[in-house]
Protein backbone atom coordinates (compact mmCIF):
# COMPACT_ATOMS: atom_id res chain seq x y z
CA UNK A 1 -84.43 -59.30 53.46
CA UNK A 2 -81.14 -61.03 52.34
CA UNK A 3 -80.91 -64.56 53.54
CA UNK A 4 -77.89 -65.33 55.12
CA UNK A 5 -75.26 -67.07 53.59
CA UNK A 6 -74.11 -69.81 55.76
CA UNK A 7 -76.95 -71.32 57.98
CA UNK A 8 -76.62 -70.86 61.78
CA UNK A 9 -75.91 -74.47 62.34
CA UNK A 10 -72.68 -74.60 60.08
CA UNK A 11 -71.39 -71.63 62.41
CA UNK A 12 -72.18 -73.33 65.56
CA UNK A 13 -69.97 -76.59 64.22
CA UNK A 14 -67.23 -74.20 63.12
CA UNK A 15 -67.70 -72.24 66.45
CA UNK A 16 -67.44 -75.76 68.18
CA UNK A 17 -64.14 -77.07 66.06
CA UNK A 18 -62.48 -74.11 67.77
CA UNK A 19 -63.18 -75.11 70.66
CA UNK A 20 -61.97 -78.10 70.78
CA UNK A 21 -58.45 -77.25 68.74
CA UNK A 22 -58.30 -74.65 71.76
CA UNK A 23 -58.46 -71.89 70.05
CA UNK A 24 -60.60 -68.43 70.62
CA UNK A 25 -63.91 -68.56 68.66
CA UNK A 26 -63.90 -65.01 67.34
CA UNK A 27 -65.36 -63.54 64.30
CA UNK A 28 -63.07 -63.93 61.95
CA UNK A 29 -62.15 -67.04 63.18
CA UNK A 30 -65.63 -68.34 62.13
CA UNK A 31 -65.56 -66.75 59.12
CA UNK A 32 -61.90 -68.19 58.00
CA UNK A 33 -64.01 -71.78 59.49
CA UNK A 34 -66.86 -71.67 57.79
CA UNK A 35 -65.22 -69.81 54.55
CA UNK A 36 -66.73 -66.43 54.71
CA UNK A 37 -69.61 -64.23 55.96
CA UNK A 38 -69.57 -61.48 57.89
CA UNK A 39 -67.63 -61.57 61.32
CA UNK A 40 -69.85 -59.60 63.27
CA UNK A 41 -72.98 -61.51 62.52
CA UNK A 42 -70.78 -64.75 62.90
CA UNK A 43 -69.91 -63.50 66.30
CA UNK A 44 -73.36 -62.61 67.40
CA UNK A 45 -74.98 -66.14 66.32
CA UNK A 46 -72.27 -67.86 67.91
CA UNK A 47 -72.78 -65.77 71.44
CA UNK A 48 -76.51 -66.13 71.03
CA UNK A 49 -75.72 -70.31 71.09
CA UNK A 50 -73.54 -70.09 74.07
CA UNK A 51 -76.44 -68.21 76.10
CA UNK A 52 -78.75 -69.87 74.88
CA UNK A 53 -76.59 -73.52 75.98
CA UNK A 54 -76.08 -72.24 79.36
CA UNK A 55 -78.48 -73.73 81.85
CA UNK A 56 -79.95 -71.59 84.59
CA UNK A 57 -79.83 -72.50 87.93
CA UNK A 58 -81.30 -71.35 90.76
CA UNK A 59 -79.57 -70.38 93.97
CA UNK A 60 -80.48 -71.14 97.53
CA UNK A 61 -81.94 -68.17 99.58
CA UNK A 62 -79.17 -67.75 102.22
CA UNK A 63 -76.90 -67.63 98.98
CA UNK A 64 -79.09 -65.28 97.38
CA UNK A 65 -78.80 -63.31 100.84
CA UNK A 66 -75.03 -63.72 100.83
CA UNK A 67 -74.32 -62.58 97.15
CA UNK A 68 -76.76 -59.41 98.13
CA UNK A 69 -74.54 -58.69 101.52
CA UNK A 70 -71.11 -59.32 99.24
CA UNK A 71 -72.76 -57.04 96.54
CA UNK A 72 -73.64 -54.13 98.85
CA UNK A 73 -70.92 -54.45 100.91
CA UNK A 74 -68.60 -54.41 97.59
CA UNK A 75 -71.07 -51.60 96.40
CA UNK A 76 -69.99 -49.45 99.56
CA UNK A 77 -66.39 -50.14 99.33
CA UNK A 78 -66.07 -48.71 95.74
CA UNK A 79 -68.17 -46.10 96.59
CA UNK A 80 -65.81 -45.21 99.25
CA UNK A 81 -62.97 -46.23 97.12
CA UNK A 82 -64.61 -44.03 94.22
CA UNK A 83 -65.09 -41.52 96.73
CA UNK A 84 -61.86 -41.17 97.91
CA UNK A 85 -60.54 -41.69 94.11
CA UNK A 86 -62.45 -38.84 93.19
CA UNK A 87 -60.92 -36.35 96.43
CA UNK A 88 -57.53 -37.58 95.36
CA UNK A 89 -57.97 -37.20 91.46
CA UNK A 90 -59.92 -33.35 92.34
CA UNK A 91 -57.09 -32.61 94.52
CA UNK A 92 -54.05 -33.77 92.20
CA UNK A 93 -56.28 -31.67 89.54
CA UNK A 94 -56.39 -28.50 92.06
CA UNK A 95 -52.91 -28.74 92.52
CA UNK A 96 -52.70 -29.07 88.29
CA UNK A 97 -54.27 -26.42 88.03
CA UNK A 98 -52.91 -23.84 90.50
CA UNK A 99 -49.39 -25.04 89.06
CA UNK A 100 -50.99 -24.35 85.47
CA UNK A 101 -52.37 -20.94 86.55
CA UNK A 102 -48.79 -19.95 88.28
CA UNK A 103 -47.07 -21.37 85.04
CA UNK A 104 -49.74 -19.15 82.84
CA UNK A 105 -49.26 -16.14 85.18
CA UNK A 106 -45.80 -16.14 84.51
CA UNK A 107 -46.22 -16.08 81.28
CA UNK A 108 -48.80 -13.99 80.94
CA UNK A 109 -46.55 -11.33 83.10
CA UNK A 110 -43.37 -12.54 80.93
CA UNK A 111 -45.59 -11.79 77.68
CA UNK A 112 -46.81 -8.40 79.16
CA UNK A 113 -43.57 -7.19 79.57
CA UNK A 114 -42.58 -8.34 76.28
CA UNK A 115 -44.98 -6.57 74.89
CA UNK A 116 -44.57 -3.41 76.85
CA UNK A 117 -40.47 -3.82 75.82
CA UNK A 118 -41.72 -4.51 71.91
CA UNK A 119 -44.33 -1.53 72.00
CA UNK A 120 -41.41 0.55 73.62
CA UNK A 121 -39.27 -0.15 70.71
CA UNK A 122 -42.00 0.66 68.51
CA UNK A 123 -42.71 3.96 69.25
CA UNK A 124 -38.83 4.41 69.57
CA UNK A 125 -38.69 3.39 66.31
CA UNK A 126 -42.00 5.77 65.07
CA UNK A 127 -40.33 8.50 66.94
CA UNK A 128 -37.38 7.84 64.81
CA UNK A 129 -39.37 7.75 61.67
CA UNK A 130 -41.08 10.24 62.44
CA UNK A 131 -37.92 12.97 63.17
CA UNK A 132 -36.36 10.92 59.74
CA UNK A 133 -39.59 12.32 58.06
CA UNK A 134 -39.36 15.55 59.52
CA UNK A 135 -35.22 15.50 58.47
CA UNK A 136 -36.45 14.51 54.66
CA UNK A 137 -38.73 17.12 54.84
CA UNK A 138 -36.40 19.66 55.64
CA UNK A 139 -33.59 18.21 53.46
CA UNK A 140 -36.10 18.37 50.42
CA UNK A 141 -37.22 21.98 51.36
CA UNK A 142 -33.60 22.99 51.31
CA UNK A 143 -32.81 20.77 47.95
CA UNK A 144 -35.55 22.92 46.20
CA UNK A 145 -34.08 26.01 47.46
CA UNK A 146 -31.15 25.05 46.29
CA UNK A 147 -32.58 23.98 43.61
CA UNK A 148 -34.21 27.57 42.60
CA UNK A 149 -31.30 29.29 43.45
CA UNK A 150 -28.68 26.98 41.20
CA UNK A 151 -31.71 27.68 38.38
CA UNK A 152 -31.58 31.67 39.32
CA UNK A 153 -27.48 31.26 39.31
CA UNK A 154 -27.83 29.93 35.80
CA UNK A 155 -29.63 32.50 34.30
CA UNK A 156 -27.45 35.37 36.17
CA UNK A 157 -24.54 33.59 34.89
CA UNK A 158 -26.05 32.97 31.57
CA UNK A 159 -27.20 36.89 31.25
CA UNK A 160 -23.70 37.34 32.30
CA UNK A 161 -22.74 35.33 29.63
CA UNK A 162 -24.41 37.16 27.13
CA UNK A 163 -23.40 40.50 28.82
CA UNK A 164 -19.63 39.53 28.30
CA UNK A 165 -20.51 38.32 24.84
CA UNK A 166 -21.50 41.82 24.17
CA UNK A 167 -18.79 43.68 26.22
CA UNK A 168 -16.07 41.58 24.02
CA UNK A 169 -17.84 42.70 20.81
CA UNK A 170 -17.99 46.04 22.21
CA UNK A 171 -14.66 46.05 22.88
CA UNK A 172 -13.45 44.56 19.05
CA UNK A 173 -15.65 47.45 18.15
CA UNK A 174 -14.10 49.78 20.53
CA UNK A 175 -10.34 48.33 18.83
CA UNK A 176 -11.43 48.59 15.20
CA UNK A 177 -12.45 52.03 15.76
CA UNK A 178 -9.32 52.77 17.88
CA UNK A 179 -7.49 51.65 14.93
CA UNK A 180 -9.04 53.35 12.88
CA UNK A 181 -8.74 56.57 14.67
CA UNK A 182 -5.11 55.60 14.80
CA UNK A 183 -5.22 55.72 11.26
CA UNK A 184 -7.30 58.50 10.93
CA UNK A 185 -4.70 60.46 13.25
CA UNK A 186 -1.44 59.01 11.23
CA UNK A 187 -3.33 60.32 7.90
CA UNK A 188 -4.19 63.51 9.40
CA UNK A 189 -0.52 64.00 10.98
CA UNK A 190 0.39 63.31 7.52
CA UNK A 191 -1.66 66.25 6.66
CA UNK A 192 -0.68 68.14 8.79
CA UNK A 193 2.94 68.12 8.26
CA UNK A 194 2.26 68.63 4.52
CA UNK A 195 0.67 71.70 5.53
CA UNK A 196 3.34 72.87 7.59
CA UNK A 197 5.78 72.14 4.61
CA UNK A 198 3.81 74.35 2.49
CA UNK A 199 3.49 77.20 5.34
CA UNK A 200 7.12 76.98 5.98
CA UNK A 201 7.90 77.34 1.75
CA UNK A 202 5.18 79.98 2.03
CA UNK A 203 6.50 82.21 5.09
CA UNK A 204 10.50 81.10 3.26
CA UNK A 205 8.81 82.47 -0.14
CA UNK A 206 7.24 85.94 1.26
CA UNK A 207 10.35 86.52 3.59
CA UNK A 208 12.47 86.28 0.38
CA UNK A 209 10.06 88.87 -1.54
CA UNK A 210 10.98 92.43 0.47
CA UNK A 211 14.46 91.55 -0.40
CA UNK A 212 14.42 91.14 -3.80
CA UNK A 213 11.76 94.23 -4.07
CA UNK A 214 14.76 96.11 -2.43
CA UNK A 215 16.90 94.90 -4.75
CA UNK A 216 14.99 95.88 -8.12
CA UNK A 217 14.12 99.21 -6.42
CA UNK A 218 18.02 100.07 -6.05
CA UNK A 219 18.80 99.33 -9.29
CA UNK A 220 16.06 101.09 -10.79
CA UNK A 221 17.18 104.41 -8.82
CA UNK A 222 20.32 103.90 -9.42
CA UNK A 223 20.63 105.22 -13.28
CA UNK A 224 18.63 108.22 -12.48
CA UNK A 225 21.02 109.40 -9.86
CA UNK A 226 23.41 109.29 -12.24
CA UNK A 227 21.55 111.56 -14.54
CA UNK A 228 21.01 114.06 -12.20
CA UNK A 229 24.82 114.64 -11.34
């Protein structure tokens, strides 16, 4: 074991110069006297020399009897006292507690119906979601129908592209051959009227012919009437 570092009678001296400057003999008090130690056991060696110091004395009986009346009559008053401590402190704790219950009541029917209000807004709010989901739904259905249907106008229009595309070379076609025909007709007019030129010098050239057949066949007559006279 670890002897102690200052010996119980220096503590009791330092203990006792306390005493008589007046002041409080406490532990660190004796250690600050004695220059160090631990307070605690300074303390406790001190308090053991004080009981130790004090002499014991023994009463007289009728005292003895006296301090044992005073003592149970002092015994009975605080129990009474503690008795009637205790009904008071139990019934301010009652009344604590009924006012706590009330206050908890309160607001455990204030929190209920915030609740109910909050859960009401809730499923207001999932009934709304849940009509906005049904909306997108539809909204999306109708996009893609729209969607197939632009896609289907496309290709009608596209087709009908390509079906004008062909009408308008059709049609060029249809011009170059018109002008062609044009041509065709201008060059066969052309014809044409050459041939009726000719026909005309034709029927002019046989209409002349009887006539001058008439007039060869008089004149060759002619001399052989006068032959016969």
């Amino acid at each position: 074991m670890r002897p102690a570092e200052f010996p119980v009678e220096a503590i009791i001296e330092a203990g006792q110069a306390l005493q008589a400057a007046g002041r409080n003999v406490t532990g660190f008090a004796l250690r600050q006297k004695v220059g160090g130690g631990n307070p605690t056991r300074l303390k406790q060696v001190w308090d053991d020399h004080l009981a130790k110091a004090q002499p014991v004395v023994e009463l007289p009986g009728e005292i003895v009897d006296a301090l044992a009346q005073v003592t149970k009559s002092l015994t009975e008053q605080l129990a009474t006292l503690g008795a009637g401590l205790y009904a008071r402190v139990h019934e301010d704790a009652q009344r604590k507690i009924a006012a706590v219950e009330r206050d908890a009541a309160v607001e455990v029917n204030e929190a209920t119906t915030e609740v109910d209000r909050v859960e009401a807004v809730r499923d207001a709010a999932l009934a709304e979601i849940e009509a906005l989901k049904a909306k997108l739904a539809d909204s999306q259905a109708q996009a893609q129908t729209q969607a197939v249907e632009l896609a289907q106008l496309r290709e009608r229009l596209s087709a009908s592209g390509t079906e004008l595309t062909h009408a308008r070379e059709e049609l060029s076609q249809a011009r170059n051959q018109a002008s062609d025909a044009r041509e065709e007709a201008a060059r066969l007019r052309g014809q044409v009227e050459a041939i009726e030129g000719q026909r005309a010098e034709l029927v002019k050239v046989l209409a002349e012919r009887p006539v001058a057949a008439e007039k060869g066949a008089d004149k060759a007559e002619k001399p052989a009437w006068k032959g016969t006279k």
